[in-house]
N, C-alpha and C. Protein backbone atom coordinates (compact mmCIF):
# COMPACT_ATOMS: atom_id res chain seq x y z
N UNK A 1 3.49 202.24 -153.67
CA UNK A 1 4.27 201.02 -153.81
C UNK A 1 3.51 199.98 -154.61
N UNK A 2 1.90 199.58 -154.40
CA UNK A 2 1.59 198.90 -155.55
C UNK A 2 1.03 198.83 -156.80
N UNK A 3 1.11 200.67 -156.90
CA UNK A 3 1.48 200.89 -158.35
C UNK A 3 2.23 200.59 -159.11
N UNK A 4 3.25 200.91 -158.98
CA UNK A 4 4.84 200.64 -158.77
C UNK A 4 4.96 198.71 -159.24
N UNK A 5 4.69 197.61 -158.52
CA UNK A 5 4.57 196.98 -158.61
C UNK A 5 3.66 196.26 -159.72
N UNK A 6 2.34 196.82 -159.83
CA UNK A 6 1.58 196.77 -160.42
C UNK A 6 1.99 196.58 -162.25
N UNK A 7 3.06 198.10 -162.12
CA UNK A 7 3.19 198.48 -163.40
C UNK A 7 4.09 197.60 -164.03
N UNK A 8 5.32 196.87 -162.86
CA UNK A 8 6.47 196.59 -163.22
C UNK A 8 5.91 194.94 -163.34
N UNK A 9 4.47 194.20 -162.49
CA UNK A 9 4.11 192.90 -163.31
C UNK A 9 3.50 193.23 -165.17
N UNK A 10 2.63 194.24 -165.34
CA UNK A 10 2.49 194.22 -165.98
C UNK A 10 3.45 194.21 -167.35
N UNK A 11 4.50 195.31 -167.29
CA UNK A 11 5.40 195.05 -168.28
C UNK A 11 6.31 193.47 -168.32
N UNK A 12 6.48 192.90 -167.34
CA UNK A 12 6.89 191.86 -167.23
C UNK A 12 5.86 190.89 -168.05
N UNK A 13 4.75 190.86 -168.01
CA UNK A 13 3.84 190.03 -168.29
C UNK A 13 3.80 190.36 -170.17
N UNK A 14 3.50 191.62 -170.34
CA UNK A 14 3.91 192.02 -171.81
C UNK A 14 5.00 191.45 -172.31
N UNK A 15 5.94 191.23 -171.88
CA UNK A 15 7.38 191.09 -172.59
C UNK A 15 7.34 189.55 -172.96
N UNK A 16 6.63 188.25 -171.72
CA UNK A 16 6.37 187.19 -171.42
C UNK A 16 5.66 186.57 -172.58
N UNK A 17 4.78 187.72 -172.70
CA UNK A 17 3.69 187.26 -174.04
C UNK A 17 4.08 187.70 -175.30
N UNK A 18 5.19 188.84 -175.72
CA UNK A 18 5.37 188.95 -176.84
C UNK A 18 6.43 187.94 -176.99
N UNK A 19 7.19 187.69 -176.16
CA UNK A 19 8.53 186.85 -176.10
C UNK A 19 7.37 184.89 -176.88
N UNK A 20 6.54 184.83 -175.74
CA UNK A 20 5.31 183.48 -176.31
C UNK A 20 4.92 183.89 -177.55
N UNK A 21 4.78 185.04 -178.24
CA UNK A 21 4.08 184.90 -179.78
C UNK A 21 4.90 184.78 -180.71
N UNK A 22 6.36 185.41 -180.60
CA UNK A 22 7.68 185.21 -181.22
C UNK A 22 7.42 183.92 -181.20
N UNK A 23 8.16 182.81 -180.15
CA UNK A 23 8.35 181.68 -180.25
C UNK A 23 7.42 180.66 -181.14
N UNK A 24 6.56 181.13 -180.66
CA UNK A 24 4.93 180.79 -181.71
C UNK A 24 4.99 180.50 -182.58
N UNK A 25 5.51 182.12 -183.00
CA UNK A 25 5.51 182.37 -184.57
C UNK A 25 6.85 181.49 -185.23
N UNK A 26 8.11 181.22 -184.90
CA UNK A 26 9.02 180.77 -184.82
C UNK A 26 8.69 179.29 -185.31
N UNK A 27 7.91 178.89 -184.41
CA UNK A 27 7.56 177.11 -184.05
C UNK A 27 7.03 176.85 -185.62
N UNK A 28 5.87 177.60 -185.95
CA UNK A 28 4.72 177.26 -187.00
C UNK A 28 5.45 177.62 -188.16
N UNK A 29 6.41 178.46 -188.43
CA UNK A 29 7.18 178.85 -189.46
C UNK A 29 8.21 177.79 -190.10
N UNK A 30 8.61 177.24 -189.08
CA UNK A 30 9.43 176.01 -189.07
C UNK A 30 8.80 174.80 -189.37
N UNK A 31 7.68 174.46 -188.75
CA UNK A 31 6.77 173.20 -188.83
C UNK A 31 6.17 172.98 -190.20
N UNK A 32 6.22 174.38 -190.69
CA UNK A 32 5.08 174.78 -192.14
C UNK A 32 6.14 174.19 -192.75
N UNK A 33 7.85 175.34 -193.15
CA UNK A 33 8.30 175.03 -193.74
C UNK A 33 8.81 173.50 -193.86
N UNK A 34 9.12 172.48 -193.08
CA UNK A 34 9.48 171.26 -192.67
C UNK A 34 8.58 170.63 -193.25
N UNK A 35 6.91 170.82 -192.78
CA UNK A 35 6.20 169.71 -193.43
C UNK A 35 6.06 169.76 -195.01
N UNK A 36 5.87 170.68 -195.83
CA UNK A 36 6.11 171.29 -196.92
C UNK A 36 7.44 171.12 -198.07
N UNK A 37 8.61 170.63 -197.47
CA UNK A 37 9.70 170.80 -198.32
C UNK A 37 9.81 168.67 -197.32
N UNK A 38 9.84 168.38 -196.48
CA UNK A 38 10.23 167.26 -196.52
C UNK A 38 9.43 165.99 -197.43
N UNK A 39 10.36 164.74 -197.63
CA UNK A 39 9.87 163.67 -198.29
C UNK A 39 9.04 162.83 -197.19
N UNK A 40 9.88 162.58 -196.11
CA UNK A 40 9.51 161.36 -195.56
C UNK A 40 8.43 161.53 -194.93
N UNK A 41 7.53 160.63 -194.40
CA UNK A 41 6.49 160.50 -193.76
C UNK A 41 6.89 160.95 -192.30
N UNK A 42 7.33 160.39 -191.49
CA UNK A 42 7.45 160.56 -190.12
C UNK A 42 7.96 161.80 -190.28
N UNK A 43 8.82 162.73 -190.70
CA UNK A 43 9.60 164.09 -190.65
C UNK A 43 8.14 164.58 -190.92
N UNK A 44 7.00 164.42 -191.89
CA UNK A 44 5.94 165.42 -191.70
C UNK A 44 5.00 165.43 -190.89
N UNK A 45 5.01 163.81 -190.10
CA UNK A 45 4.51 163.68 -188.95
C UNK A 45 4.73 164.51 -187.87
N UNK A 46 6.21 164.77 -187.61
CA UNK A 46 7.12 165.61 -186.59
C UNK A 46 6.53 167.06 -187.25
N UNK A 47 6.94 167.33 -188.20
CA UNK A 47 6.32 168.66 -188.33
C UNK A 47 4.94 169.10 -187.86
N UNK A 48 4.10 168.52 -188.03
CA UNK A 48 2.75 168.83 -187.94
C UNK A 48 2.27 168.52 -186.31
N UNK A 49 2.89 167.85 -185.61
CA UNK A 49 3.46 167.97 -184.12
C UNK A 49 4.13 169.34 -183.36
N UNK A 50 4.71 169.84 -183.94
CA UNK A 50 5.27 171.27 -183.85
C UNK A 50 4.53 172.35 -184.43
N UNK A 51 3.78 172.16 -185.29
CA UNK A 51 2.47 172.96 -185.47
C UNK A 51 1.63 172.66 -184.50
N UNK A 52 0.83 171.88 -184.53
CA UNK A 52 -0.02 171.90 -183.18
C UNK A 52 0.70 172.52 -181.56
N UNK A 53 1.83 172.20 -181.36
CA UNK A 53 2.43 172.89 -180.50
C UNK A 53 2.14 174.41 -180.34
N UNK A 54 2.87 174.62 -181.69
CA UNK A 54 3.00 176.04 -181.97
C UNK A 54 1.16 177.11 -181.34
N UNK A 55 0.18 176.10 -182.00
CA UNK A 55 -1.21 176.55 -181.84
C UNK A 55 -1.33 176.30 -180.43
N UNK A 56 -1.61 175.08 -180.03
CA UNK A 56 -1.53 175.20 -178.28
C UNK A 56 -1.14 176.26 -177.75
N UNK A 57 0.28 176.48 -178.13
CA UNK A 57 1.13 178.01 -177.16
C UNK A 57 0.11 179.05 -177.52
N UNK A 58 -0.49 179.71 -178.79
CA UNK A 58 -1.22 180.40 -179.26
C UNK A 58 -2.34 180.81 -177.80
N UNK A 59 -2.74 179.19 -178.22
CA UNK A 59 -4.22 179.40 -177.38
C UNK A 59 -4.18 179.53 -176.17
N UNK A 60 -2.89 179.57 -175.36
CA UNK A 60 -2.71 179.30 -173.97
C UNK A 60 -2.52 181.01 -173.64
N UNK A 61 -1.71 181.68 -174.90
CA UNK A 61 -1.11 182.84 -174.49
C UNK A 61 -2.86 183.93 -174.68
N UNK A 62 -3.42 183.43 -175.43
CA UNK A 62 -4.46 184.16 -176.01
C UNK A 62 -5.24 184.03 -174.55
N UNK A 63 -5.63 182.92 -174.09
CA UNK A 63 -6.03 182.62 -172.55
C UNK A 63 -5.58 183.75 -171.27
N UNK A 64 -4.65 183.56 -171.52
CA UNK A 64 -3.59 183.93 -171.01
C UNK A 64 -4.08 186.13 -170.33
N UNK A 65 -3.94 186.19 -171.60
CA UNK A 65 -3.98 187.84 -172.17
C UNK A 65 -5.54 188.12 -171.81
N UNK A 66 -6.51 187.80 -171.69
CA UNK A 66 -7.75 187.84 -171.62
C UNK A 66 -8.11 188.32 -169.95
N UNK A 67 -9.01 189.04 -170.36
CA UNK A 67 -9.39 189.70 -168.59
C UNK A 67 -9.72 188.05 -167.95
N UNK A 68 -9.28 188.17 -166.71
CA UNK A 68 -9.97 187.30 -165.49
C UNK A 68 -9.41 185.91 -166.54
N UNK A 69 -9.82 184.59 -166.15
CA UNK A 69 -9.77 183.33 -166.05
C UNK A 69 -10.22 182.92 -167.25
N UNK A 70 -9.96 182.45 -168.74
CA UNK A 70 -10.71 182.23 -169.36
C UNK A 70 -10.58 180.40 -169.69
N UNK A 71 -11.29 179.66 -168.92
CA UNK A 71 -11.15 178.15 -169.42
C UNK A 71 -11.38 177.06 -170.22
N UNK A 72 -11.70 178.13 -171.51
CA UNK A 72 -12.07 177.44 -173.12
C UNK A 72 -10.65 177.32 -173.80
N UNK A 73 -10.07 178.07 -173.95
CA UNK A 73 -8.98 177.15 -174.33
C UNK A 73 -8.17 176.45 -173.97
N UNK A 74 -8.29 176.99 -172.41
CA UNK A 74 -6.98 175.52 -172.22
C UNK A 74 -7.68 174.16 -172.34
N UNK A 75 -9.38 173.85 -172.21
CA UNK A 75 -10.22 172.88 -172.32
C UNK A 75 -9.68 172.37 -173.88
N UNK A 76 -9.67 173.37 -174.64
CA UNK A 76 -9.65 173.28 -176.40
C UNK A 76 -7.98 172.75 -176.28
N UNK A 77 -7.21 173.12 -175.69
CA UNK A 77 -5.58 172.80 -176.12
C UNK A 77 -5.33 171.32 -174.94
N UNK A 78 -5.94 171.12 -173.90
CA UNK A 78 -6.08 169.81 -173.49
C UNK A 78 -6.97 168.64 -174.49
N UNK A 79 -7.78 169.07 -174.89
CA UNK A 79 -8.53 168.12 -176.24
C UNK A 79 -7.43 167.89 -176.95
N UNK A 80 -6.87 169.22 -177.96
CA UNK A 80 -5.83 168.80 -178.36
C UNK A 80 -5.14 168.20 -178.49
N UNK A 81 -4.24 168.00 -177.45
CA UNK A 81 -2.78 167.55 -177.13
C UNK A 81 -3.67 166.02 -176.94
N UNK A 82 -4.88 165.46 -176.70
CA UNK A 82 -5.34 163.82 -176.79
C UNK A 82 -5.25 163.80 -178.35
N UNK A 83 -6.44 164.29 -179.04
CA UNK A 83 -6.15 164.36 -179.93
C UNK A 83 -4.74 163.91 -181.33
N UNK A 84 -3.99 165.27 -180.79
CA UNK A 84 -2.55 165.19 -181.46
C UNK A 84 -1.91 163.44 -180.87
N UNK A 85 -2.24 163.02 -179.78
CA UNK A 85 -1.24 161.72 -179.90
C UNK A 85 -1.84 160.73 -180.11
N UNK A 86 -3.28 160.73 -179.91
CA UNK A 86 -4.16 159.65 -180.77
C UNK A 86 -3.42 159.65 -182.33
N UNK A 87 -3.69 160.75 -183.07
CA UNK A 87 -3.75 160.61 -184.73
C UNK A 87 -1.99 160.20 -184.65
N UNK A 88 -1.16 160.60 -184.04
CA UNK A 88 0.25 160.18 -184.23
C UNK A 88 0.09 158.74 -183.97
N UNK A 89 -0.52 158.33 -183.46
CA UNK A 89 -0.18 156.80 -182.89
C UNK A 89 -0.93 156.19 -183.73
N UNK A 90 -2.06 156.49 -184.08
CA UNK A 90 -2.83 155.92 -185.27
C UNK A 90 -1.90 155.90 -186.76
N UNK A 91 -0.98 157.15 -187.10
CA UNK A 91 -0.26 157.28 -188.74
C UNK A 91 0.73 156.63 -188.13
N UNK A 92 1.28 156.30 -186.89
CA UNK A 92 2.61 155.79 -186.99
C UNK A 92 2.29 154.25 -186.98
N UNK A 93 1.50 153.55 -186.19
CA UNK A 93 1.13 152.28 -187.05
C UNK A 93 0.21 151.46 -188.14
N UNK A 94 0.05 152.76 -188.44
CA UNK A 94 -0.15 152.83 -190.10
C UNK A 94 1.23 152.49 -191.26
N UNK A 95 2.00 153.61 -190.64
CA UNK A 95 3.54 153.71 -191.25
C UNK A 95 4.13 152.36 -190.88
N UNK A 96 3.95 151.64 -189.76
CA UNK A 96 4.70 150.39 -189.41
C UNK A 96 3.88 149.30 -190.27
N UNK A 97 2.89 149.25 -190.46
CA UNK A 97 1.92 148.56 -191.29
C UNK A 97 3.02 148.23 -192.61
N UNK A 98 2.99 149.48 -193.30
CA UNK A 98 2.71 149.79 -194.76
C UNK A 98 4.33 149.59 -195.04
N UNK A 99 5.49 149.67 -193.66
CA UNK A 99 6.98 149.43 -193.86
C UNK A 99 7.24 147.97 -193.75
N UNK A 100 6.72 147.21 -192.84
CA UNK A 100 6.19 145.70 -192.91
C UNK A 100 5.93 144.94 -194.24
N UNK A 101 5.28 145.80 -194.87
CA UNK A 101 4.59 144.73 -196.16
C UNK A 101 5.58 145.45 -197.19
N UNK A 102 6.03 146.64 -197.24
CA UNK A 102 6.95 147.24 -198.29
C UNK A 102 8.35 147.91 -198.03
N UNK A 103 9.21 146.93 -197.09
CA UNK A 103 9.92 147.57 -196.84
C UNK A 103 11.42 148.36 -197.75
N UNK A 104 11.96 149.53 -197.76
CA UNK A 104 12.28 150.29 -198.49
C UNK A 104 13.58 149.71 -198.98
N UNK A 105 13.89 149.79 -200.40
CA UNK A 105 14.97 149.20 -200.93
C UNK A 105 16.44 149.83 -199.81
């Protein structure tokens, strides 16, 4: 019986994580293309927000998949995510700055 069990978390857990690298892959494909083809500032702001996302999920699933407990990346994707809303909050009143003194015809 907890073979049985055993086998049926494990495929569950496989499916969990290929289903997380799809989405992944999904997220960063989108974020790339978005930041890349858009004009505006804030839309590549948002993009590059959804990239880092996309990497977080990465590093969580990579965590994740690893024998036993591994607590470097979620340390690395908690840095992160300070990180990611520091520099947003820093370019976005930057952007309020620079719309202030030039605002758009």
């Amino acid at each position: 019986m907890t073979t049985t069990m055993t086998q049926s978390l494990i495929h569950v857990t496989g499916t969990t994580d290929a289903l997380f690298a799809l989405l992944a892959s999904i997220l960063a494909a989108m974020a790339l293309v978005s930041f890349f083809t858009a004009r505006h500032l804030i839309r590549r702001l948002l993009a590059l927000n959804i990239l880092s996302s996309a990497v977080f999920l990465l590093l969580v699933l990579t965590a994740r998949s690893a024998d036993g407990i591994d607590p470097v990346p979620h340390a690395l994707v908690l840095t992160g995510i300070v990180v990611a809303v520091s520099t947003t909050a820093v370019v976005l009143a930057l952007y309020l700055r620079r719309y202030r003194r030039e605002p758009p015809c």
